[in-house]
PDB file of N, CA and C in Angstrom:
ATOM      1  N   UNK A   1       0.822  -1.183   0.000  1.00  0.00           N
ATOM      2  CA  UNK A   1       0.000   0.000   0.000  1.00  0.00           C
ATOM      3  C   UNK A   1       0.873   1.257   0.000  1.00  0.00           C
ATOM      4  N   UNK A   2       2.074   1.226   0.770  1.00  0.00           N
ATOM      5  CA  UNK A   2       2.694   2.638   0.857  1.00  0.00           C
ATOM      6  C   UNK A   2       3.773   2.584  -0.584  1.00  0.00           C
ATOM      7  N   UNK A   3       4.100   1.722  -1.498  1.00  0.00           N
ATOM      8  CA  UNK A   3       4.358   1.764  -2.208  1.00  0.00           C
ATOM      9  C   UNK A   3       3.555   2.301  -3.398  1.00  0.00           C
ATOM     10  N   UNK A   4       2.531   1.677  -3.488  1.00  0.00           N
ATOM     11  CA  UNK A   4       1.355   2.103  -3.900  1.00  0.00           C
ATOM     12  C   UNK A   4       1.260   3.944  -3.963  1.00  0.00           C
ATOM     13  N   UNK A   5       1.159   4.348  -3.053  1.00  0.00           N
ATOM     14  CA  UNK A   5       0.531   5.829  -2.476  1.00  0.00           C
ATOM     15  C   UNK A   5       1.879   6.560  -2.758  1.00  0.00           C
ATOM     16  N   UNK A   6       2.834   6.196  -3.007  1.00  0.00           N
ATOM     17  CA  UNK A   6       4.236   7.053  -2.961  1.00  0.00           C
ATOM     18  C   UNK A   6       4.197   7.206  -4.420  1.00  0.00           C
ATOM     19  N   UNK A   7       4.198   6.107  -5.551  1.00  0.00           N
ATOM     20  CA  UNK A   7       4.024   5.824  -6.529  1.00  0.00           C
ATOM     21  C   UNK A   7       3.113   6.784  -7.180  1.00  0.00           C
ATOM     22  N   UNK A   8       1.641   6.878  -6.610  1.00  0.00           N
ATOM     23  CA  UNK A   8       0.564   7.766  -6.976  1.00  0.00           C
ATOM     24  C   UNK A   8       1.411   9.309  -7.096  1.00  0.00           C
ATOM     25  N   UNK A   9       1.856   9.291  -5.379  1.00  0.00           N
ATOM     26  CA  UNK A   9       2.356  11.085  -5.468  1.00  0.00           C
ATOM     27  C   UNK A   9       3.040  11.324  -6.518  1.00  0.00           C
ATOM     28  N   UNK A  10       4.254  10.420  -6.787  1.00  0.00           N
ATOM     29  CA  UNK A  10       5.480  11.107  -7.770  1.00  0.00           C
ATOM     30  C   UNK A  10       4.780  11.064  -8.982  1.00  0.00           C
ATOM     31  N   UNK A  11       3.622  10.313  -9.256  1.00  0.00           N
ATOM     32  CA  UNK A  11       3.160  11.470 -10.437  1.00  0.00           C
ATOM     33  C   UNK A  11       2.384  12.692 -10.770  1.00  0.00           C
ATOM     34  N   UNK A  12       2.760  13.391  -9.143  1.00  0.00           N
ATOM     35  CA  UNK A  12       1.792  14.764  -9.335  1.00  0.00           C
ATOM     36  C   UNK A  12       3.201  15.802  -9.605  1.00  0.00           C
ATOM     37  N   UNK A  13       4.658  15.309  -9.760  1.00  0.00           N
ATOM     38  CA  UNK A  13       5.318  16.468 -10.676  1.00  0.00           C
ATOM     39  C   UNK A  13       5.913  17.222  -9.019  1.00  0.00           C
ATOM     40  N   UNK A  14       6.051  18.703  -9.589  1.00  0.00           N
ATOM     41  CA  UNK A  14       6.805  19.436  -8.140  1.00  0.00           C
ATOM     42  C   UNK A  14       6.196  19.681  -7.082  1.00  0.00           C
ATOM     43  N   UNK A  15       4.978  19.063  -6.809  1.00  0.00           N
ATOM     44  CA  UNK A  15       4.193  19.066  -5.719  1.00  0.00           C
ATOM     45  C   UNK A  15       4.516  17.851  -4.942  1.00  0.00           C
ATOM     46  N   UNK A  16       4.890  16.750  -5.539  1.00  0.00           N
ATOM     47  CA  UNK A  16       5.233  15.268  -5.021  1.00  0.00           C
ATOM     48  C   UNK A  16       6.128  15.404  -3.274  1.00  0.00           C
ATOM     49  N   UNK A  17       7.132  16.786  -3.525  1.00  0.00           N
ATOM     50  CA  UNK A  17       8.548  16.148  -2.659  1.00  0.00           C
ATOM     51  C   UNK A  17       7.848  16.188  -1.450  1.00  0.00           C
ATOM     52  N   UNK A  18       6.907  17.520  -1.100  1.00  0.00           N
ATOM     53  CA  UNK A  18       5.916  18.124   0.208  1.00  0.00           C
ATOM     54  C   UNK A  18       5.377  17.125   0.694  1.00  0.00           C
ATOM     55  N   UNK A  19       4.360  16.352  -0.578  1.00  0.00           N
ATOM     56  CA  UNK A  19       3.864  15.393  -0.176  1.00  0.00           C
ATOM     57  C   UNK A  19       4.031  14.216   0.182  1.00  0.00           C
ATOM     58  N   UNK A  20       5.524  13.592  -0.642  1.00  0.00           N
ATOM     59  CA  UNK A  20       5.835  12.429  -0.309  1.00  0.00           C
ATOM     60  C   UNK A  20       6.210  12.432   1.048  1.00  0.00           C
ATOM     61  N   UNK A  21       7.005  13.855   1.850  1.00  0.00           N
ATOM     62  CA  UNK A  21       7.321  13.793   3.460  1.00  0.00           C
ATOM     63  C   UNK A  21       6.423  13.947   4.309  1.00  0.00           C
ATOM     64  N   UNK A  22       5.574  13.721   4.264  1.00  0.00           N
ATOM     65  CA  UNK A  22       3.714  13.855   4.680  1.00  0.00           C
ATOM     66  C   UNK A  22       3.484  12.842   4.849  1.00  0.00           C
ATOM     67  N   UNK A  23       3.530  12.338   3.761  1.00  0.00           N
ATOM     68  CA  UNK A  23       3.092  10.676   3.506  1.00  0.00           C
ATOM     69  C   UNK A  23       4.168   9.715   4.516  1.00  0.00           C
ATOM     70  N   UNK A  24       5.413  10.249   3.995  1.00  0.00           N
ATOM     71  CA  UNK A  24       6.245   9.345   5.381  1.00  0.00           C
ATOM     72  C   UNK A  24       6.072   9.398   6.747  1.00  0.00           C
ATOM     73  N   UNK A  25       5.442  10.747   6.982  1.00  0.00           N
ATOM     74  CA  UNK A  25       5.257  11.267   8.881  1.00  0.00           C
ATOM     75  C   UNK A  25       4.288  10.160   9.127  1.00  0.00           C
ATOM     76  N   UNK A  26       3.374  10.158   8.367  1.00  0.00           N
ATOM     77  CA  UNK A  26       1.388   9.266   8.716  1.00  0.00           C
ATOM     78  C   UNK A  26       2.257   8.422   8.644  1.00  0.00           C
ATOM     79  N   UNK A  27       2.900   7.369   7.987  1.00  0.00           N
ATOM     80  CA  UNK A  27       3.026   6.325   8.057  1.00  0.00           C
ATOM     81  C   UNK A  27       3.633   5.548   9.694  1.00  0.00           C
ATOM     82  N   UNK A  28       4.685   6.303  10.332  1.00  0.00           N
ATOM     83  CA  UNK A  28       4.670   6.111  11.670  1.00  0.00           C
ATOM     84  C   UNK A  28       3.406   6.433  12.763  1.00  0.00           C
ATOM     85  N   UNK A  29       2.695   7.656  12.113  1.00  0.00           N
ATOM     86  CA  UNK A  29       1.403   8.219  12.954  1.00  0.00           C
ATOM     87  C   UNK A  29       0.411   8.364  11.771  1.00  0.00           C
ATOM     88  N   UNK A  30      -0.592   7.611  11.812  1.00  0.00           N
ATOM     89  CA  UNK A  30      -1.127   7.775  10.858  1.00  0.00           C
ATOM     90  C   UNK A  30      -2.789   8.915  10.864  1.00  0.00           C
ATOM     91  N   UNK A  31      -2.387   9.237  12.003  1.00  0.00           N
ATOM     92  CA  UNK A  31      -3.530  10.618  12.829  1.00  0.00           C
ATOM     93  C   UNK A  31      -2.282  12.017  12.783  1.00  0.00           C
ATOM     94  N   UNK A  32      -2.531  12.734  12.456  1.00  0.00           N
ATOM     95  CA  UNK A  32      -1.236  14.195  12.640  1.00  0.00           C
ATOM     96  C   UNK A  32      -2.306  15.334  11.971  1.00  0.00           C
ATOM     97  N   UNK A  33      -2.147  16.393  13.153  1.00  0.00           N
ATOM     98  CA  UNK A  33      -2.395  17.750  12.765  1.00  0.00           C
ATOM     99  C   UNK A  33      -1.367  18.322  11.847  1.00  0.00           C
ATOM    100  N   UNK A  34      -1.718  19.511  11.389  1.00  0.00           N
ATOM    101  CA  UNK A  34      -0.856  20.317  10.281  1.00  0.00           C
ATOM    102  C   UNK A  34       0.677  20.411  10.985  1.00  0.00           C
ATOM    103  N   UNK A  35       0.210  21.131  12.104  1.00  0.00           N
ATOM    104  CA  UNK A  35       1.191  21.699  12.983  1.00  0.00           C
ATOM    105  C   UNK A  35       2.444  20.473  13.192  1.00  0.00           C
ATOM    106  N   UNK A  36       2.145  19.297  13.502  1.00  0.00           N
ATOM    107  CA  UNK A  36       2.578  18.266  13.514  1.00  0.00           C
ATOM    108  C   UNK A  36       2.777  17.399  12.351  1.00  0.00           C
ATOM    109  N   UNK A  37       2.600  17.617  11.944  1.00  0.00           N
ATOM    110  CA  UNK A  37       3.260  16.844  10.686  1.00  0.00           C
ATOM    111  C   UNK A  37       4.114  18.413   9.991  1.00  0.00           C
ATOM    112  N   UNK A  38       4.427  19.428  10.118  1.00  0.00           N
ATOM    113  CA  UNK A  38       5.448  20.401  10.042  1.00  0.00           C
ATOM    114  C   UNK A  38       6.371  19.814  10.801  1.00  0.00           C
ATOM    115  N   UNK A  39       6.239  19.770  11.723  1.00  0.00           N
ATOM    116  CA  UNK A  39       7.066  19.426  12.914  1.00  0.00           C
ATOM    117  C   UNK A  39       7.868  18.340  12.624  1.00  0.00           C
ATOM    118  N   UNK A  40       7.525  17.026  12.200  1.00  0.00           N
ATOM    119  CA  UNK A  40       7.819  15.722  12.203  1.00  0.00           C
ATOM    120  C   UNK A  40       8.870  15.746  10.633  1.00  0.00           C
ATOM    121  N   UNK A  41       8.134  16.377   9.680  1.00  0.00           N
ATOM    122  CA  UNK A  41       8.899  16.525   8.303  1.00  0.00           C
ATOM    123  C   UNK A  41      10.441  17.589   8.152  1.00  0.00           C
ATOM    124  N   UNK A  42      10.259  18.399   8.771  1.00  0.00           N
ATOM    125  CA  UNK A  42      11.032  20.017   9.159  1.00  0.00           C
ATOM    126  C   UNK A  42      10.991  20.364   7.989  1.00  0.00           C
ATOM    127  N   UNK A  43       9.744  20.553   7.464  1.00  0.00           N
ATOM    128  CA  UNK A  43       8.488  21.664   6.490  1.00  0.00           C
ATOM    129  C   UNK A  43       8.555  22.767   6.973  1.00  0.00           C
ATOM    130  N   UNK A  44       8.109  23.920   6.552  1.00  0.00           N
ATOM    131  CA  UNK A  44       7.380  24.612   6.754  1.00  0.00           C
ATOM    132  C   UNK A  44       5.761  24.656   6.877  1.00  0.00           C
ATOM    133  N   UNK A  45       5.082  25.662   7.504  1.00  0.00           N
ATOM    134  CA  UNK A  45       3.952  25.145   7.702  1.00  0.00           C
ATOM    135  C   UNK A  45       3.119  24.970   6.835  1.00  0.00           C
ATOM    136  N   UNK A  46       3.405  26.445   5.806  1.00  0.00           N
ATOM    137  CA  UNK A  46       2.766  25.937   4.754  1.00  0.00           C
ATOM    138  C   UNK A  46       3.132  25.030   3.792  1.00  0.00           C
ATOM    139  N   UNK A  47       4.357  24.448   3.563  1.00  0.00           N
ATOM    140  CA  UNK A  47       4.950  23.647   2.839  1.00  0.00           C
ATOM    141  C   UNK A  47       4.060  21.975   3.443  1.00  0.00           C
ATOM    142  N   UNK A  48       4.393  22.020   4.627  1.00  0.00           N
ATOM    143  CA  UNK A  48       3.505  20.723   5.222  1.00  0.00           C
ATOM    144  C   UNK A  48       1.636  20.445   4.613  1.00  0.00           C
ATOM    145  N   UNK A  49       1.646  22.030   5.016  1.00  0.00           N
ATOM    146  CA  UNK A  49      -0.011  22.167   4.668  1.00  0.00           C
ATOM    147  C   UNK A  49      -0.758  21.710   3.052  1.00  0.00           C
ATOM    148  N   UNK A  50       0.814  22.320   2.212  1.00  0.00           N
ATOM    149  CA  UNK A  50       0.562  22.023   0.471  1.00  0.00           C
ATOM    150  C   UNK A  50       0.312  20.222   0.356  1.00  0.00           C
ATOM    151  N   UNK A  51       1.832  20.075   1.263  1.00  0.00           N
ATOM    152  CA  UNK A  51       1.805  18.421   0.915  1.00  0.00           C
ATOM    153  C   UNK A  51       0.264  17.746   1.564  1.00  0.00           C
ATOM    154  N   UNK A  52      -0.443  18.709   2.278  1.00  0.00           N
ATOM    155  CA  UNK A  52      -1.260  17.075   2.993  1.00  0.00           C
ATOM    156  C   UNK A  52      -2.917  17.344   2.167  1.00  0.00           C
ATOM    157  N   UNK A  53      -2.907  19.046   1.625  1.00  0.00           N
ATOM    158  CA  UNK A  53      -3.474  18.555   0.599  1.00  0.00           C
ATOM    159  C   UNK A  53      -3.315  18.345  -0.440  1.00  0.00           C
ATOM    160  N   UNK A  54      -2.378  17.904  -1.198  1.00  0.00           N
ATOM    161  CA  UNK A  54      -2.404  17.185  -2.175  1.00  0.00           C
ATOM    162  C   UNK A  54      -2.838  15.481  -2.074  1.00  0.00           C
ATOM    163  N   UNK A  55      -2.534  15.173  -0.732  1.00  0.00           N
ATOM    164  CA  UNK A  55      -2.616  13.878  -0.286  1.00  0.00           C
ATOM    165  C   UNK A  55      -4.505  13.867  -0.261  1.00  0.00           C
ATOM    166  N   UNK A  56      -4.724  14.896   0.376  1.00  0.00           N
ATOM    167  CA  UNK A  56      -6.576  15.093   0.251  1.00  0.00           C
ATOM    168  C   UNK A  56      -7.019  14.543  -1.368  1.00  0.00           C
ATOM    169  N   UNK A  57      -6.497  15.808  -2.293  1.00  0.00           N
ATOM    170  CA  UNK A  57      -6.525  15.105  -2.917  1.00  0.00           C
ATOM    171  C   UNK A  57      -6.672  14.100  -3.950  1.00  0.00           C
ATOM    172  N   UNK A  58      -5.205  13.372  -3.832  1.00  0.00           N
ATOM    173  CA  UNK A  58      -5.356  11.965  -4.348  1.00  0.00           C
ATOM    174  C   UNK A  58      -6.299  11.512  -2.976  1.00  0.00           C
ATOM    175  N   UNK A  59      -6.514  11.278  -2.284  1.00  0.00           N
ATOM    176  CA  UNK A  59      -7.882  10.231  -1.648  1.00  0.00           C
ATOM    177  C   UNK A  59      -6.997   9.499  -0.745  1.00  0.00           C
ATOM    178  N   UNK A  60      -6.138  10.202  -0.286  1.00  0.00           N
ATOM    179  CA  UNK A  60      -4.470   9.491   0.380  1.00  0.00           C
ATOM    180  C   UNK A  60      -5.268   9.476   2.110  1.00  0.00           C
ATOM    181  N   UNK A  61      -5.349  10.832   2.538  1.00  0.00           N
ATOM    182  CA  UNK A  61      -5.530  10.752   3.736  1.00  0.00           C
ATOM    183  C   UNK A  61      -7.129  12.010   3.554  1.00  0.00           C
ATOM    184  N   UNK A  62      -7.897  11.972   4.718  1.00  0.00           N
ATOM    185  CA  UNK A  62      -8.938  12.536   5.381  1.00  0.00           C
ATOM    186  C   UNK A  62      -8.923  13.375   6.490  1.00  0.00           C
ATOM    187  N   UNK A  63      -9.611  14.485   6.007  1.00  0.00           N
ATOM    188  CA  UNK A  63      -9.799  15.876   7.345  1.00  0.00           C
ATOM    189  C   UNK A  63     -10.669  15.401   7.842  1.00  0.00           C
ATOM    190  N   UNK A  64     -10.620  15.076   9.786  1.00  0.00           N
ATOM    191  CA  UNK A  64     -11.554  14.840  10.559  1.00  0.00           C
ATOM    192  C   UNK A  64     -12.149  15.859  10.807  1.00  0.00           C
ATOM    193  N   UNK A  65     -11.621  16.858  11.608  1.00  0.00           N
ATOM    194  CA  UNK A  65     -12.623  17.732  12.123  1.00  0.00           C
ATOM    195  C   UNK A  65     -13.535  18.620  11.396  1.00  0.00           C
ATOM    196  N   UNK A  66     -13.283  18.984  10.482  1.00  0.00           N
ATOM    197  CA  UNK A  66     -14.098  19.589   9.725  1.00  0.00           C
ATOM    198  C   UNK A  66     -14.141  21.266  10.048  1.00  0.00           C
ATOM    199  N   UNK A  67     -12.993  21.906  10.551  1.00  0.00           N
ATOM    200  CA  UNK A  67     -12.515  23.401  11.292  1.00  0.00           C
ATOM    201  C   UNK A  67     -11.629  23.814  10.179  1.00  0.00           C
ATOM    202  N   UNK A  68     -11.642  25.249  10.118  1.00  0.00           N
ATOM    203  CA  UNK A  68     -10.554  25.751   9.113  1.00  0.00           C
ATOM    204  C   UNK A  68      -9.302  25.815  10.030  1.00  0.00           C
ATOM    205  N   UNK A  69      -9.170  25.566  11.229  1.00  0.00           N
ATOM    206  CA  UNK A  69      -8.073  25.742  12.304  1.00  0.00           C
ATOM    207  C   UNK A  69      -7.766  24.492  13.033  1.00  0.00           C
ATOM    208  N   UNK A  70      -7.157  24.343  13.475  1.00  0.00           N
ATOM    209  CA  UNK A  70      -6.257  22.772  14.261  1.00  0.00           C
ATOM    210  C   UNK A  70      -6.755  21.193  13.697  1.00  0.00           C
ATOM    211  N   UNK A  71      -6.778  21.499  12.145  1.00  0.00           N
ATOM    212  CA  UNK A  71      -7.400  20.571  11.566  1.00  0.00           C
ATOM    213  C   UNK A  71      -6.633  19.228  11.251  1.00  0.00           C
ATOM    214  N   UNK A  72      -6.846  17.593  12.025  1.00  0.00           N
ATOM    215  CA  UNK A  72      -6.528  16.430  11.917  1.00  0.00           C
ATOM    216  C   UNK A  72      -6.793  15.763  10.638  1.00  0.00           C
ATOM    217  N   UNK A  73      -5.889  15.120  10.172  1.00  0.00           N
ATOM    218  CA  UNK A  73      -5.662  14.277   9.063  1.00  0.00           C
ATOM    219  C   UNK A  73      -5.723  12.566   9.525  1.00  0.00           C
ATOM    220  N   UNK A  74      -6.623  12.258   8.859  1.00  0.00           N
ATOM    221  CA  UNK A  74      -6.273  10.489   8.867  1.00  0.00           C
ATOM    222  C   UNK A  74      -5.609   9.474   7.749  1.00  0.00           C
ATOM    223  N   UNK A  75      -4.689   9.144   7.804  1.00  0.00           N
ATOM    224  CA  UNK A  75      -3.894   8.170   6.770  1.00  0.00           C
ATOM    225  C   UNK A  75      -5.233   6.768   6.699  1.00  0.00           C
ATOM    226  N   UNK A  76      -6.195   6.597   5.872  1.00  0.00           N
ATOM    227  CA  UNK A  76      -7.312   5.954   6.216  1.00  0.00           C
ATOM    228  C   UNK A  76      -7.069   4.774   5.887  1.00  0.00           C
ATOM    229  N   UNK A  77      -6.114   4.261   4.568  1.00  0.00           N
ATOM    230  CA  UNK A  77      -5.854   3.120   3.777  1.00  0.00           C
ATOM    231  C   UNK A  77      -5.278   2.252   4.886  1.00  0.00           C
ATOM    232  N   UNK A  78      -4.110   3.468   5.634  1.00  0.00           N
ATOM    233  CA  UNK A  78      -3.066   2.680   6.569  1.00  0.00           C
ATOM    234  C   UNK A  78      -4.059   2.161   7.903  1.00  0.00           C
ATOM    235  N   UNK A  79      -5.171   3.322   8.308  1.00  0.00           N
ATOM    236  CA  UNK A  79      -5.777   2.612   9.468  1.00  0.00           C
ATOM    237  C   UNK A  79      -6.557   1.344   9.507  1.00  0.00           C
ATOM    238  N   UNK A  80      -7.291   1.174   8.242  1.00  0.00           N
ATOM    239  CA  UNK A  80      -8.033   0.417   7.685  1.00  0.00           C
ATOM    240  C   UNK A  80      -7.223  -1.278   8.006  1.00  0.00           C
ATOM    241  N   UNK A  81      -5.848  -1.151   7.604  1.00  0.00           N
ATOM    242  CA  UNK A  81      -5.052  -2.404   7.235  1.00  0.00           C
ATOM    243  C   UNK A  81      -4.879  -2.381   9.182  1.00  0.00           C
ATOM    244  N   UNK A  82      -4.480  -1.148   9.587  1.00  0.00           N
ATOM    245  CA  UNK A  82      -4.261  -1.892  11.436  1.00  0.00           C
ATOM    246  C   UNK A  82      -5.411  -2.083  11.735  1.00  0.00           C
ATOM    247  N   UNK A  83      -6.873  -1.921  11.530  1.00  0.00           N
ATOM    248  CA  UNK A  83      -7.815  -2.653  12.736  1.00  0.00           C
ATOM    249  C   UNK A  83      -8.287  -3.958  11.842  1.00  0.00           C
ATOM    250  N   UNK A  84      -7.787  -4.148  11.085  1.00  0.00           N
ATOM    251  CA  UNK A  84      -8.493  -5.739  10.175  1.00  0.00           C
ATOM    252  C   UNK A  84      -7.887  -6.678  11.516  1.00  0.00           C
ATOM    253  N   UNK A  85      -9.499  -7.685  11.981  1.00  0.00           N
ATOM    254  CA  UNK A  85      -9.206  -8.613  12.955  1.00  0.00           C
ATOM    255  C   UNK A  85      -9.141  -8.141  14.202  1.00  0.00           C
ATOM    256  N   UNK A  86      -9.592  -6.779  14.733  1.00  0.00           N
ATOM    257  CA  UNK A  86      -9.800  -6.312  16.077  1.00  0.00           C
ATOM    258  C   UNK A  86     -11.260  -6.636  16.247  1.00  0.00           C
TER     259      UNK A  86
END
C-alpha cells in the first residue's frame, strides 16, 4: 500500500517532494495535525499544509474535524489495514 501511495504522489510532478514527506510522517502516525506533521517533516507550515493537501486530494488521507483551524488528518488506507481482525 505505501508503495502504492508514494508511486501515486510522484506522479503529481513538483508538488510530489511536500507530499511524499507527509506521507512518510502518517506512516509512523497515521492521525497528525498540520502543525505536527510540520514538525515531524522540518516543512514549513505551509509547505507541510501544500503536501497534505495534495494527499486530500489523491484520496491518500482525510480531514476529521471539519474546522478551518487545528485541523486532523487520517492516513485511512493505513488505518483500515491496522484494525483488520480487532
Amino acid at each position: 500500500m505505501f508503495a502504492a501511495d508514494r508511486e501515486l504522489i510522484q506522479g503529481q510532478g513538483r508538488r510530489a517532494g511536500s507530499a511524499l514527506r507527509v506521507c512518510e510522517a502518517l506512516t509512523s502516525r497515521p492521525v497528525l495535525t498540520l502543525p505536527r506533521a510540520a514538525q515531524r517533516t522540518g516543512l514549513s507550515f505551509p509547505g507541510a499544509s501544500g503536501g497534505m493537501k495534495l494527499l486530500g486530494e489523491l484520496g491518500i488521507v482525510r480531514e476529521l474535524t471539519g474546522k478551518k483551524r487545528n485541523r486532523a488528518f487520517a492516513y485511512d488506507g493505513y488505518l483500515a489495514l491496522l484494525g483488520e481482525g480487532t
